[in-house]
PDB file of N, CA and C in Angstrom:
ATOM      1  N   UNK A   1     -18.438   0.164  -9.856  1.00  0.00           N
ATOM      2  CA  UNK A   1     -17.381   0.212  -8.855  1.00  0.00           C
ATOM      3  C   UNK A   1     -17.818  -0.624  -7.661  1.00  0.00           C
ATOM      4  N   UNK A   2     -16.634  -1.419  -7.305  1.00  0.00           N
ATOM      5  CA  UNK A   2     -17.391  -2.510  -6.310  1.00  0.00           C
ATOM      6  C   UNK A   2     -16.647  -1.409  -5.096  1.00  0.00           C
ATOM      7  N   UNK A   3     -18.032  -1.224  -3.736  1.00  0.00           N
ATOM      8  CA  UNK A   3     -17.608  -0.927  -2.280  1.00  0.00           C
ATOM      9  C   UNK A   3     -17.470  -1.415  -1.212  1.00  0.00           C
ATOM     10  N   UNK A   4     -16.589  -1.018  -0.662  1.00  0.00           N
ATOM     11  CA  UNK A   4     -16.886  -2.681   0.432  1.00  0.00           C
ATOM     12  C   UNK A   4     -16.789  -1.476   1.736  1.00  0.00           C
ATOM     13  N   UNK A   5     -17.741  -1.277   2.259  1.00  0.00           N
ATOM     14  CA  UNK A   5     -17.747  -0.479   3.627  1.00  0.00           C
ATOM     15  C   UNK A   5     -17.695  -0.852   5.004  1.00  0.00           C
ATOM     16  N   UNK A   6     -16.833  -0.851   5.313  1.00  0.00           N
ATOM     17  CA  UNK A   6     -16.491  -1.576   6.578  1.00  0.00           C
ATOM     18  C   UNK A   6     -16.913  -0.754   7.878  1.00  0.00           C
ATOM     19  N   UNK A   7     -17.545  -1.154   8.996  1.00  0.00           N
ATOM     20  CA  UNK A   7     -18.622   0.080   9.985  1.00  0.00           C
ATOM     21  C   UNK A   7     -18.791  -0.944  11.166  1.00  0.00           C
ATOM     22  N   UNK A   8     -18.914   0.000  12.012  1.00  0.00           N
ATOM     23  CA  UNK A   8     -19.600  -0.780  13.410  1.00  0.00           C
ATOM     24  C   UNK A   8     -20.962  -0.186  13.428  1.00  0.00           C
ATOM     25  N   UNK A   9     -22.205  -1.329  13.709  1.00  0.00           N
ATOM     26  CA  UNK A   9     -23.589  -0.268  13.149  1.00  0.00           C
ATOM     27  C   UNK A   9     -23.735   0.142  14.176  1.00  0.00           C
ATOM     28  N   UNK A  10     -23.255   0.324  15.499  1.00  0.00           N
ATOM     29  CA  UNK A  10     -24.165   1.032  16.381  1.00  0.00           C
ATOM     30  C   UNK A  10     -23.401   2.475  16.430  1.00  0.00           C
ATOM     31  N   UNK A  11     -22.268   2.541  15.452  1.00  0.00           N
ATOM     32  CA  UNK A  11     -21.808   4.022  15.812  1.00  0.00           C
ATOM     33  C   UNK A  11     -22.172   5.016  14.919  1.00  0.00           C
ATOM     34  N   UNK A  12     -22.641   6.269  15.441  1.00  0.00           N
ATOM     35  CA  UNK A  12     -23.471   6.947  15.053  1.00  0.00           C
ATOM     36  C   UNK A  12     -23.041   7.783  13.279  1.00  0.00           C
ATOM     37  N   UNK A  13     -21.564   8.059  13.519  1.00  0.00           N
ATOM     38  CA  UNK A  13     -21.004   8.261  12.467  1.00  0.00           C
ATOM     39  C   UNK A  13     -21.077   7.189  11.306  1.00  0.00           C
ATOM     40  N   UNK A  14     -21.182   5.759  11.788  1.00  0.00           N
ATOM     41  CA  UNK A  14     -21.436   4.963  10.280  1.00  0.00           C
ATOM     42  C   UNK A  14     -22.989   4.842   9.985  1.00  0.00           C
ATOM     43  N   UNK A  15     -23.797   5.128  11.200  1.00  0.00           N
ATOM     44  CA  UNK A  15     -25.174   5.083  10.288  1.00  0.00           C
ATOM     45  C   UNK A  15     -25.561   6.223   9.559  1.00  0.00           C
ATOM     46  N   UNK A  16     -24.869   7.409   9.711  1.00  0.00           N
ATOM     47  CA  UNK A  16     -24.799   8.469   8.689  1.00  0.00           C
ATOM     48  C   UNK A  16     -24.154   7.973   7.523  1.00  0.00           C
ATOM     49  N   UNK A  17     -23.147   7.593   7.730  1.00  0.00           N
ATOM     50  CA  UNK A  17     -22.472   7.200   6.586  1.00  0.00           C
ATOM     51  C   UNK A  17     -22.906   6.198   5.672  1.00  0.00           C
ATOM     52  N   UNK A  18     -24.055   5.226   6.094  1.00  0.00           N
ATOM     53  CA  UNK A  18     -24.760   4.745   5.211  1.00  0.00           C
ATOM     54  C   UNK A  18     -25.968   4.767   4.787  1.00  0.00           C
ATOM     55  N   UNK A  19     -26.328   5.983   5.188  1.00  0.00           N
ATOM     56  CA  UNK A  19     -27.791   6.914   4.845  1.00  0.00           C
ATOM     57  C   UNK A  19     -27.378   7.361   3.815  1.00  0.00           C
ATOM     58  N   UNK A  20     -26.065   7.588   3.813  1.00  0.00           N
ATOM     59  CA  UNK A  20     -25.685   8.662   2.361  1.00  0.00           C
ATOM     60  C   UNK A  20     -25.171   7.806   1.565  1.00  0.00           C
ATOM     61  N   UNK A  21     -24.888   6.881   1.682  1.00  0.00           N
ATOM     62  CA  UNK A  21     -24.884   5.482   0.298  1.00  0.00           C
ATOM     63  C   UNK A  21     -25.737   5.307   0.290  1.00  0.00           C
ATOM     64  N   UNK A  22     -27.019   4.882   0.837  1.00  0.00           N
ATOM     65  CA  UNK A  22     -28.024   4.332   0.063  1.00  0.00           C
ATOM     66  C   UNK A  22     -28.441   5.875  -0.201  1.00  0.00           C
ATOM     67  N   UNK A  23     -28.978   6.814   0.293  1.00  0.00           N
ATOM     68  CA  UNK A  23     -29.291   7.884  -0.543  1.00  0.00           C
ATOM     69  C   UNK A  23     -28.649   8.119  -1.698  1.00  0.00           C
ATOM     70  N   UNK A  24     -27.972   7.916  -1.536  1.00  0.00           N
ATOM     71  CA  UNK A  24     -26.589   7.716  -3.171  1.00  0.00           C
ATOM     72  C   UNK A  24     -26.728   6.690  -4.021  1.00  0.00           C
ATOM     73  N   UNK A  25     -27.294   5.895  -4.161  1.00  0.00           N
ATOM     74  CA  UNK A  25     -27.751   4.910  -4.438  1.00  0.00           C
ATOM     75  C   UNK A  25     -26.553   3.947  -5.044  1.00  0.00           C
ATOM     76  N   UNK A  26     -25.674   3.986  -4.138  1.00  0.00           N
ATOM     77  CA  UNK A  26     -24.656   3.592  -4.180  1.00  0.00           C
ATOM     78  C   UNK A  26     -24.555   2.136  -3.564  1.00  0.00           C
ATOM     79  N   UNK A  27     -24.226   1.245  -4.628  1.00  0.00           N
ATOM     80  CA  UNK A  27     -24.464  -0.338  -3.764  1.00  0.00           C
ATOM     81  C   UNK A  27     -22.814  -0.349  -3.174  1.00  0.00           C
ATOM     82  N   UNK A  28     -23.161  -1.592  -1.925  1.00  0.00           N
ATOM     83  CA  UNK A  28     -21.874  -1.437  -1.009  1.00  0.00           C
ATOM     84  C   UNK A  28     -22.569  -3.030  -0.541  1.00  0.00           C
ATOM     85  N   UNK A  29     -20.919  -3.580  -0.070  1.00  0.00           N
ATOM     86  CA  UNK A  29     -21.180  -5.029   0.981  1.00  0.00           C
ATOM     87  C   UNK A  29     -20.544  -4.068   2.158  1.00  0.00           C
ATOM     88  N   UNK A  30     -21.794  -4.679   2.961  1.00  0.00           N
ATOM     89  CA  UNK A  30     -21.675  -4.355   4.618  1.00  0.00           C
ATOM     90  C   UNK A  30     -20.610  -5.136   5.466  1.00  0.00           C
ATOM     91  N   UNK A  31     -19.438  -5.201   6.084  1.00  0.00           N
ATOM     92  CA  UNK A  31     -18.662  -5.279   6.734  1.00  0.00           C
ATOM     93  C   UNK A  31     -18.698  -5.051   8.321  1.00  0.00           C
ATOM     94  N   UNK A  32     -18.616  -5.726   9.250  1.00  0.00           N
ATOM     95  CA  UNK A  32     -18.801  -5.804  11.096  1.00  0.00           C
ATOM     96  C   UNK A  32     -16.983  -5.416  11.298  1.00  0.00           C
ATOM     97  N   UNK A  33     -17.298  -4.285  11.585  1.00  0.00           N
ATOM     98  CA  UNK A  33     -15.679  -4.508  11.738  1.00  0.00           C
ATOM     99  C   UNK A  33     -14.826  -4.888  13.165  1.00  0.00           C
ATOM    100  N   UNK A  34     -16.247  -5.448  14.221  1.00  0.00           N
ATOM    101  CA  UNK A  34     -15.501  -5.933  15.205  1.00  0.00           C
ATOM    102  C   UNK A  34     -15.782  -7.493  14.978  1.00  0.00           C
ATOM    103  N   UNK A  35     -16.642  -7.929  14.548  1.00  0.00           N
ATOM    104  CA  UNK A  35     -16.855  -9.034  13.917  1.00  0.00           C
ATOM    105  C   UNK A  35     -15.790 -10.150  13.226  1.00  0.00           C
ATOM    106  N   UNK A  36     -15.403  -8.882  11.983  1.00  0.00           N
ATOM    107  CA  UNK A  36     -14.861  -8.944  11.254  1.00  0.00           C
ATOM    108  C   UNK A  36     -13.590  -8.438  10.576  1.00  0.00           C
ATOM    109  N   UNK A  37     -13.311  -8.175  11.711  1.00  0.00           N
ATOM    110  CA  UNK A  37     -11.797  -7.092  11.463  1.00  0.00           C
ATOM    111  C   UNK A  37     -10.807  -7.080  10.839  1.00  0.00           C
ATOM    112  N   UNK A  38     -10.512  -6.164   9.832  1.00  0.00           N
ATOM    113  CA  UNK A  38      -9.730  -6.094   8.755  1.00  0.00           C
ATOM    114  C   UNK A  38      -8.411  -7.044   9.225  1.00  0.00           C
ATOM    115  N   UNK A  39      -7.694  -7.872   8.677  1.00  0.00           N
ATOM    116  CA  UNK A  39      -6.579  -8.980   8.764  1.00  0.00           C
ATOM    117  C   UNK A  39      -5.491  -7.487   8.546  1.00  0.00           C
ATOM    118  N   UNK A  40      -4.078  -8.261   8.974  1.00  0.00           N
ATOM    119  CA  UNK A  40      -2.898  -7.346   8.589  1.00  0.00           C
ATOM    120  C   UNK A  40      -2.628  -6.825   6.924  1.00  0.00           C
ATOM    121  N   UNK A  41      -2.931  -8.377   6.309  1.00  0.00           N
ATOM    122  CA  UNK A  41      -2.728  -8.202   4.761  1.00  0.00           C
ATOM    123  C   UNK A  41      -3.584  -6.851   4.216  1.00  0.00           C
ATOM    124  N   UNK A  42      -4.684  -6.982   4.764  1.00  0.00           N
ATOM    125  CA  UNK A  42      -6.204  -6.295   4.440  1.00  0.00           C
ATOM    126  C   UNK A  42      -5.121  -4.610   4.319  1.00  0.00           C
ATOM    127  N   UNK A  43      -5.529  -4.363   5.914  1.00  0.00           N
ATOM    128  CA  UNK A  43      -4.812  -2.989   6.266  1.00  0.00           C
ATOM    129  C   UNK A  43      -3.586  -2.498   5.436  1.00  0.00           C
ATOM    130  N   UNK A  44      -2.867  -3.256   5.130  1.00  0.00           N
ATOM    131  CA  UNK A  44      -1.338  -2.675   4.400  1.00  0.00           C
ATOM    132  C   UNK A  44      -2.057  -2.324   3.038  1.00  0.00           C
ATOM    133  N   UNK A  45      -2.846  -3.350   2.587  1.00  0.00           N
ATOM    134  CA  UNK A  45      -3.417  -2.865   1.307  1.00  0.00           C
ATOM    135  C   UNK A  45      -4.479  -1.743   1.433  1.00  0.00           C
ATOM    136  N   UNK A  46      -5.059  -1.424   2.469  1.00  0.00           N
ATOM    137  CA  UNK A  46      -6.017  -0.015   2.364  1.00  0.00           C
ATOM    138  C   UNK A  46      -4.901   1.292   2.526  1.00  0.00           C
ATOM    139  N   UNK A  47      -4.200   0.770   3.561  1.00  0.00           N
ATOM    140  CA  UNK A  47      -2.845   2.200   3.647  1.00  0.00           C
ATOM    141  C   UNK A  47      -2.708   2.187   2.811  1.00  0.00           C
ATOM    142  N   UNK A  48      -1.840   0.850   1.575  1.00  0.00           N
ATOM    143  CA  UNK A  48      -1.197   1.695   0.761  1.00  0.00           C
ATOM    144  C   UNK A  48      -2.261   2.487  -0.756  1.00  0.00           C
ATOM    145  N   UNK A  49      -3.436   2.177  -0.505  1.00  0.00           N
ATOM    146  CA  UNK A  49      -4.536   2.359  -1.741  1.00  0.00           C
ATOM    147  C   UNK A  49      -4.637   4.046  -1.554  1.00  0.00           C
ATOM    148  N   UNK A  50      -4.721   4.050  -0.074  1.00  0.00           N
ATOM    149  CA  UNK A  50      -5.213   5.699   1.040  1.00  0.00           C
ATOM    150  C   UNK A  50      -3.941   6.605   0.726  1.00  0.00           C
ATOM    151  N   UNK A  51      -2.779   6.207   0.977  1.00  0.00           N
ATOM    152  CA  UNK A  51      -1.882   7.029   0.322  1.00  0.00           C
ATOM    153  C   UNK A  51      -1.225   7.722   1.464  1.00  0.00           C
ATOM    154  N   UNK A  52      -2.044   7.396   3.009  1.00  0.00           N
ATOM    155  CA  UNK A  52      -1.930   8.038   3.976  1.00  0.00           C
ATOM    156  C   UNK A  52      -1.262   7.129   5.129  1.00  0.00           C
ATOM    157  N   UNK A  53      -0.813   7.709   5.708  1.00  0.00           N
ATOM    158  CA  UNK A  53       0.091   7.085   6.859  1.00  0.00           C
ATOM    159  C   UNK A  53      -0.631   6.195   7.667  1.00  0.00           C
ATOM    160  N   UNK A  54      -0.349   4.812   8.482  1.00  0.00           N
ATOM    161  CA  UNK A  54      -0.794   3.487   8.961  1.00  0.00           C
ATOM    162  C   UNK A  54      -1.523   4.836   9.844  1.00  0.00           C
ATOM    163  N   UNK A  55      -1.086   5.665  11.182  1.00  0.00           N
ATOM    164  CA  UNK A  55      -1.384   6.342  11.694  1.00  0.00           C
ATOM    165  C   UNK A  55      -2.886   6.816  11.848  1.00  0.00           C
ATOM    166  N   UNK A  56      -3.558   7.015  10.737  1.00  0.00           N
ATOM    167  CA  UNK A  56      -3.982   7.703  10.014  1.00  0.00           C
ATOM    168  C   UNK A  56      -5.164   6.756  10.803  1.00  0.00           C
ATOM    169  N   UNK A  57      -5.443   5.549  10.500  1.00  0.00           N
ATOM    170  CA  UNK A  57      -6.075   4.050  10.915  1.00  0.00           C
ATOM    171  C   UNK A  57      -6.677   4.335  12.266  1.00  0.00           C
ATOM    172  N   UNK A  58      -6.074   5.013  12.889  1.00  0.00           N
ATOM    173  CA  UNK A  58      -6.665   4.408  14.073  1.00  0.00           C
ATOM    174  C   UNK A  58      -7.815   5.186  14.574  1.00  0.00           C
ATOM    175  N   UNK A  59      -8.490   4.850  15.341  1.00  0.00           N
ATOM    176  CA  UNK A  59      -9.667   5.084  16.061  1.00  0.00           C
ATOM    177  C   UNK A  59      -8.997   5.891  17.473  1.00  0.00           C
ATOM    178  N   UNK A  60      -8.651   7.502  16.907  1.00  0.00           N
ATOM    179  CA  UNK A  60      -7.680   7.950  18.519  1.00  0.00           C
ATOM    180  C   UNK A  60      -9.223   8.137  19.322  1.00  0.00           C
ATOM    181  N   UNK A  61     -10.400   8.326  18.943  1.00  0.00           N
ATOM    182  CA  UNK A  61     -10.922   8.804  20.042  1.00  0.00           C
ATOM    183  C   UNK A  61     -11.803   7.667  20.649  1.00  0.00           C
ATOM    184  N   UNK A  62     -11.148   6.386  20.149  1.00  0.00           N
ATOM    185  CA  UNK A  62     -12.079   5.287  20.687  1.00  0.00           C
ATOM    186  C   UNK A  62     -11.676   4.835  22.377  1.00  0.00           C
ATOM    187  N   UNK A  63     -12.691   4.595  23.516  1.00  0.00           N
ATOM    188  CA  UNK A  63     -12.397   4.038  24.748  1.00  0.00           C
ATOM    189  C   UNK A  63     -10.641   2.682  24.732  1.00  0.00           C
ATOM    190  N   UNK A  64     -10.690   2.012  23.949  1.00  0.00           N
ATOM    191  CA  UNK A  64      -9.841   1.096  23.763  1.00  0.00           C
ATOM    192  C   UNK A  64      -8.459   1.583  23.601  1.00  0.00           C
ATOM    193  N   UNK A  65      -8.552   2.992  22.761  1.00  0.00           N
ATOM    194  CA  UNK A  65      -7.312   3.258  22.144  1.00  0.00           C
ATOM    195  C   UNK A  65      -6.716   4.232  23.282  1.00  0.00           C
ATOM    196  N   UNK A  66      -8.057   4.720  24.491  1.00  0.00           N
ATOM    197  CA  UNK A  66      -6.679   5.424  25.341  1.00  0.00           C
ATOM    198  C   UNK A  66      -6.745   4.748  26.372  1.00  0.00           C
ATOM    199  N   UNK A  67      -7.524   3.288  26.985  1.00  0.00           N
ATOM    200  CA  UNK A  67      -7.252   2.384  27.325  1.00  0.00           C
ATOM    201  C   UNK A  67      -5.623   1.583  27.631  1.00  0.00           C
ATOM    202  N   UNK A  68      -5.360   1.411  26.599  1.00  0.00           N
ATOM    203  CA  UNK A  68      -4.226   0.604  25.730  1.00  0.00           C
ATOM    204  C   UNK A  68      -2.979   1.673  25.538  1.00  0.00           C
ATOM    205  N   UNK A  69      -3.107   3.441  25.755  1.00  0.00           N
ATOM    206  CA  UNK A  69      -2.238   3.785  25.862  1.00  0.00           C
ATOM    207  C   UNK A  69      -1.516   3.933  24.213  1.00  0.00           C
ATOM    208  N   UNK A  70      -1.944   4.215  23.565  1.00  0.00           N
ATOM    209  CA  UNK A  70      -1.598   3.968  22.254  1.00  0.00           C
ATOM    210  C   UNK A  70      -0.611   5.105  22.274  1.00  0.00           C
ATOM    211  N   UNK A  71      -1.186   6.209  22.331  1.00  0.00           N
ATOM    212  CA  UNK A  71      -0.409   7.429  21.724  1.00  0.00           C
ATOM    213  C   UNK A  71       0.902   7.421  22.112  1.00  0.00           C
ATOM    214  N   UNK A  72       1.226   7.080  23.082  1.00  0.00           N
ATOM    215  CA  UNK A  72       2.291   6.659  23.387  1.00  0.00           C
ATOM    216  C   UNK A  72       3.025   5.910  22.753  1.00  0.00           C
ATOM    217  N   UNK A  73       2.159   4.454  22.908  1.00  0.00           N
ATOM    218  CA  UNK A  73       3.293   3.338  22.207  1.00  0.00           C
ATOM    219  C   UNK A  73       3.237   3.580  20.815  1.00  0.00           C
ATOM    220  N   UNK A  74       2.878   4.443  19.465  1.00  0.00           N
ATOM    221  CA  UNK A  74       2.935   4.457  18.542  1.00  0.00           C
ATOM    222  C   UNK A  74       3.718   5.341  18.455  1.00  0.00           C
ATOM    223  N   UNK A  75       4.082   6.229  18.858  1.00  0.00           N
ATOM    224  CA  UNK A  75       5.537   7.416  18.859  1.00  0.00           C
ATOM    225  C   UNK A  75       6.274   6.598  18.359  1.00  0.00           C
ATOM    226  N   UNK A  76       6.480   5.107  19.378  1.00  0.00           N
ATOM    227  CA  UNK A  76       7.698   4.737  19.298  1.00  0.00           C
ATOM    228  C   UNK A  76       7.810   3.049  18.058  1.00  0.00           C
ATOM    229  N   UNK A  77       6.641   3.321  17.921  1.00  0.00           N
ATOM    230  CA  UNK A  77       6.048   1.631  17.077  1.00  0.00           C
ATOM    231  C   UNK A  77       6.688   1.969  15.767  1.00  0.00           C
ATOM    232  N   UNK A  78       6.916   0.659  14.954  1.00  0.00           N
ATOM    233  CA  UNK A  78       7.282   0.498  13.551  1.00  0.00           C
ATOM    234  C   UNK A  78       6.285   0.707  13.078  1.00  0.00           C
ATOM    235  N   UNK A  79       5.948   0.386  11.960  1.00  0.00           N
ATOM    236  CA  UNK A  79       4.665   0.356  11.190  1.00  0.00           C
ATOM    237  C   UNK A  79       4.451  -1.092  10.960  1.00  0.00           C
ATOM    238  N   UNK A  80       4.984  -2.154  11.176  1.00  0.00           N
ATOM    239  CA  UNK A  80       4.713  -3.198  11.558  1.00  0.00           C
ATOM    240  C   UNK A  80       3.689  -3.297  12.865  1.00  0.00           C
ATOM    241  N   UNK A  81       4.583  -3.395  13.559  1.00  0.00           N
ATOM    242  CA  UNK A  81       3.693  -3.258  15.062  1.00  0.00           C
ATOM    243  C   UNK A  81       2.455  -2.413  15.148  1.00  0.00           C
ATOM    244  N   UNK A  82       2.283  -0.895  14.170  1.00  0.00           N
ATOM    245  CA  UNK A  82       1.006  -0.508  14.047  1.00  0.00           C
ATOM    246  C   UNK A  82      -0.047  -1.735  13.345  1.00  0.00           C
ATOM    247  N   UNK A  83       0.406  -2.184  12.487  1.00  0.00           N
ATOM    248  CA  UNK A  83      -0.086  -2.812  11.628  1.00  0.00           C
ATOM    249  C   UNK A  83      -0.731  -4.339  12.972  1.00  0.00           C
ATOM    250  N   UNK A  84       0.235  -4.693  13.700  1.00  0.00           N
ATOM    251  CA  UNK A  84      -0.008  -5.967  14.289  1.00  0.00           C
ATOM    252  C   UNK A  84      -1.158  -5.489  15.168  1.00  0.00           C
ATOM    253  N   UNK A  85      -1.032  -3.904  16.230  1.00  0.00           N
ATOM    254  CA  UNK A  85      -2.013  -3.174  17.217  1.00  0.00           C
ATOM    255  C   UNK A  85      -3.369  -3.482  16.239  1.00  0.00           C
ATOM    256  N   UNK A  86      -3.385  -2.451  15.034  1.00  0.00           N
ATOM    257  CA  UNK A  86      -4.511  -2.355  14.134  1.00  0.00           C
ATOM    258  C   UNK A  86      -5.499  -3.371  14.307  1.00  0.00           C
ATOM    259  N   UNK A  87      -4.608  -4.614  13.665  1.00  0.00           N
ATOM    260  CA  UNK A  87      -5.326  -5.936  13.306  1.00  0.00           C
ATOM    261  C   UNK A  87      -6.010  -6.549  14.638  1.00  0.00           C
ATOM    262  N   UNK A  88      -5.665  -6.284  15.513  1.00  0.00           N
ATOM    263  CA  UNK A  88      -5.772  -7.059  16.780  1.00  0.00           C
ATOM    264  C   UNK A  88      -7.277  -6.881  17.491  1.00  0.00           C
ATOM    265  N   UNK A  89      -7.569  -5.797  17.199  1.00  0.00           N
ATOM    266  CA  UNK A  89      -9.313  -5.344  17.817  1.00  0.00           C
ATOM    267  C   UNK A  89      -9.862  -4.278  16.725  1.00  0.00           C
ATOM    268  N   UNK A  90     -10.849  -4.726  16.043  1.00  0.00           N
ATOM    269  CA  UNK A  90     -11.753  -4.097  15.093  1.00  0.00           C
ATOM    270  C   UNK A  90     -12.056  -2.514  15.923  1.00  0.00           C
ATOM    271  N   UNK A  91     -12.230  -2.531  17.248  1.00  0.00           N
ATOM    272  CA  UNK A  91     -12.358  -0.721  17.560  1.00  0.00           C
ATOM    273  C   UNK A  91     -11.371   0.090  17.609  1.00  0.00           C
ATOM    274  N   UNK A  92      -9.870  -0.770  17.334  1.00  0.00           N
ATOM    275  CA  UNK A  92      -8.641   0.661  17.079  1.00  0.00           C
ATOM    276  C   UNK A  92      -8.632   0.617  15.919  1.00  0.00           C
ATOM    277  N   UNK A  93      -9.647   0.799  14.585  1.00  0.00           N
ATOM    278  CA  UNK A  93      -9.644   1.104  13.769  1.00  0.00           C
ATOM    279  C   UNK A  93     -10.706   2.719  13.322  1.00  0.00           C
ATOM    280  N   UNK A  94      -9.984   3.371  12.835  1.00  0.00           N
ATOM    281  CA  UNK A  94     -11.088   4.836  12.195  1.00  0.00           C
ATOM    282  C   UNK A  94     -12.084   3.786  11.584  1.00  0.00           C
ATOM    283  N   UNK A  95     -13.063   4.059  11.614  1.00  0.00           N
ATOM    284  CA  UNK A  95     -14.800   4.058  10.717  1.00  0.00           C
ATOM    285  C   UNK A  95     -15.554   5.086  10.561  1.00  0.00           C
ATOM    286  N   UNK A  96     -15.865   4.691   9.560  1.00  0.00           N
ATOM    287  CA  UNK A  96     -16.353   3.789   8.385  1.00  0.00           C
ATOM    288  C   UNK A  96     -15.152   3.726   7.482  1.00  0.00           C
ATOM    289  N   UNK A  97     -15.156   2.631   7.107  1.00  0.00           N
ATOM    290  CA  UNK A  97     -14.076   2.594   6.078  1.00  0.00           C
ATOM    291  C   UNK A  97     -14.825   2.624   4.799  1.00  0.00           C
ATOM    292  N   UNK A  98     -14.734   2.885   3.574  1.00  0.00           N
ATOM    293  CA  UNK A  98     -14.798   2.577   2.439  1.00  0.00           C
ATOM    294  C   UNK A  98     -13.953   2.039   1.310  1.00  0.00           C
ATOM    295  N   UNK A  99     -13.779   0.987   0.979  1.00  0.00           N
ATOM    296  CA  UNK A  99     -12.735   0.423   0.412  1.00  0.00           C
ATOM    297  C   UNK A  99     -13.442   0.480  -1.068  1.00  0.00           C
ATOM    298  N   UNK A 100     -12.565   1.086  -2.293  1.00  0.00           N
ATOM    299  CA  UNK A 100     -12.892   0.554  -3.775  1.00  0.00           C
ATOM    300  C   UNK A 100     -11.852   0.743  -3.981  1.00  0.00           C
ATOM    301  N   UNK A 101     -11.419   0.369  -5.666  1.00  0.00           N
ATOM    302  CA  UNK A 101     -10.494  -0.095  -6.274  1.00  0.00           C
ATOM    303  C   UNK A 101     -10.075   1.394  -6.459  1.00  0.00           C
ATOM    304  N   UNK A 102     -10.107   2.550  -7.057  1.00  0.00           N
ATOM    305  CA  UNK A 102     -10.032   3.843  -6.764  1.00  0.00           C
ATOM    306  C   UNK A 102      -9.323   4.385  -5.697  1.00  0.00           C
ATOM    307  N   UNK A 103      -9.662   4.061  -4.411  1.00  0.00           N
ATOM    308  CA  UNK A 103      -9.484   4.220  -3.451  1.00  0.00           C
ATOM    309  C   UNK A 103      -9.814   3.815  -1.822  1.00  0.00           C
ATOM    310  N   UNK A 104      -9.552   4.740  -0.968  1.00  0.00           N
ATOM    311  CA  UNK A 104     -10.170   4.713   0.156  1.00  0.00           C
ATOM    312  C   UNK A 104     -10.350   5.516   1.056  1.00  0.00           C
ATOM    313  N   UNK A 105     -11.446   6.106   1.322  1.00  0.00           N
ATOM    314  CA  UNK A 105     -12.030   6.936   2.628  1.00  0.00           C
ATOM    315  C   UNK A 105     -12.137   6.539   3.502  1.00  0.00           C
ATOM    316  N   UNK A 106     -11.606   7.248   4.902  1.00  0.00           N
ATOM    317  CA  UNK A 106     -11.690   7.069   5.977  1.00  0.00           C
ATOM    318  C   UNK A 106     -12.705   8.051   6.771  1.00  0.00           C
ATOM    319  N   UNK A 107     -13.392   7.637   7.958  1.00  0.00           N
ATOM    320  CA  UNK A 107     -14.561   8.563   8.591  1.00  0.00           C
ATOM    321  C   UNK A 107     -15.446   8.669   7.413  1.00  0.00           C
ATOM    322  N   UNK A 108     -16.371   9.595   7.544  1.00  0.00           N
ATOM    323  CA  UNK A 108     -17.365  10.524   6.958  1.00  0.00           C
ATOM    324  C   UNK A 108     -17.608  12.044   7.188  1.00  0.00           C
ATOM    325  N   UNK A 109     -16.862  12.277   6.016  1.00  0.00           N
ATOM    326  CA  UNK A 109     -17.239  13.485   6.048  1.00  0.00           C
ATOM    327  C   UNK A 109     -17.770  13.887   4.738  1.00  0.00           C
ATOM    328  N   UNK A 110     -19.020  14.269   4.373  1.00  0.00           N
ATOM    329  CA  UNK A 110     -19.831  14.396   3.332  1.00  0.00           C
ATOM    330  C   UNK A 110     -19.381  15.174   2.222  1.00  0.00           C
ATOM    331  N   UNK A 111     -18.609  16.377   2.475  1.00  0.00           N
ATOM    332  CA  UNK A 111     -18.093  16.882   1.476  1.00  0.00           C
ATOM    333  C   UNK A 111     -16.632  15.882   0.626  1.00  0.00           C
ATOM    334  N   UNK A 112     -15.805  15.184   1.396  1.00  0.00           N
ATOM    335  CA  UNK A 112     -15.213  14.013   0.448  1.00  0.00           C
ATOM    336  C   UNK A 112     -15.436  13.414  -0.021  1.00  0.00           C
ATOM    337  N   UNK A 113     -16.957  12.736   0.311  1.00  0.00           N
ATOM    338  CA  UNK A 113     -17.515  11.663  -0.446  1.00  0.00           C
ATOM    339  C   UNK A 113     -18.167  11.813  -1.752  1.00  0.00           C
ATOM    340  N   UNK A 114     -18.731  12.856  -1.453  1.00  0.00           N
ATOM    341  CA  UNK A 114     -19.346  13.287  -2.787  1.00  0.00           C
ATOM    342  C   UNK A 114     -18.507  13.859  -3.809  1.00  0.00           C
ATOM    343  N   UNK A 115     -16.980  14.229  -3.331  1.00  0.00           N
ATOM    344  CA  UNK A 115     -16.225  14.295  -4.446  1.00  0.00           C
ATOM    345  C   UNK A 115     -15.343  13.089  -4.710  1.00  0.00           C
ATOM    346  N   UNK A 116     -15.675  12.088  -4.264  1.00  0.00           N
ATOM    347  CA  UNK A 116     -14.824  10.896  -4.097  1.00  0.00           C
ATOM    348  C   UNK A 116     -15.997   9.804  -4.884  1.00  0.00           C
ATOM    349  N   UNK A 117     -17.258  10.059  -4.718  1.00  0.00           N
ATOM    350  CA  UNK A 117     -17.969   9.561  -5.604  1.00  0.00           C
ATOM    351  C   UNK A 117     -18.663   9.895  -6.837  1.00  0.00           C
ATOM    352  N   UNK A 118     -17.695  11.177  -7.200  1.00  0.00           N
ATOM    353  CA  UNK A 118     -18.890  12.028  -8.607  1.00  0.00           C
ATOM    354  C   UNK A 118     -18.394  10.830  -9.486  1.00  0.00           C
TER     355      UNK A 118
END
């Protein structure tokens, strides 16, 4: 199964999250996601893999996202326009991402993963 984990390394939640892949011995390509920030195309295809609402994406408890006033303007946003916010800065995105063909996890939380990777 190819992984493609997408993370900002200095946040504390993705270096857990990749203690427990490599403890898992789970191979993965490393992803910068301010670096490298998921494109619009990218995102529509992880929503629709996730099954879960664009919503779902964002980084609510990141400095940027109550910065920018989000909660607000997404009440009233299409899912386009989430999609355009998303793409626009790699930190209004949730991390760690995990992207495989299977699926996709969002955050880390250890008890999903390990049923998401038996």
């Amino acid at each position: 199964m190819s992984v493609l984990f997408i993370n900002y390394p200095k946040c504390s939640t993705c270096i857990n999250a990749r203690k427990w892949l490599e403890e898992h011995n789970i191979e993965f390509i490393s992803r910068h996601i301010v670096e490298d920030n998921p494109k619009k195309d990218e995102l529509k295809k992880y929503v629709a893999l996730s099954g879960l609402p664009v919503k779902k994406f964002f980084n609510t408890s990141g400095v940027l996202y109550r910065e920018m006033k989000l909660k607000d303007r997404l009440a009233t946003a299409t899912e386009d326009e989430m999609f355009d916010i998303l793409s626009s800065n790699g930190m209004l995105v949730k991390r760690p991402l995990v992207i495989t063909e299977k699926g996709v996890l969002i955050g880390f939380k250890k008890d999903k993963w390990e049923e998401f990777f038996k």
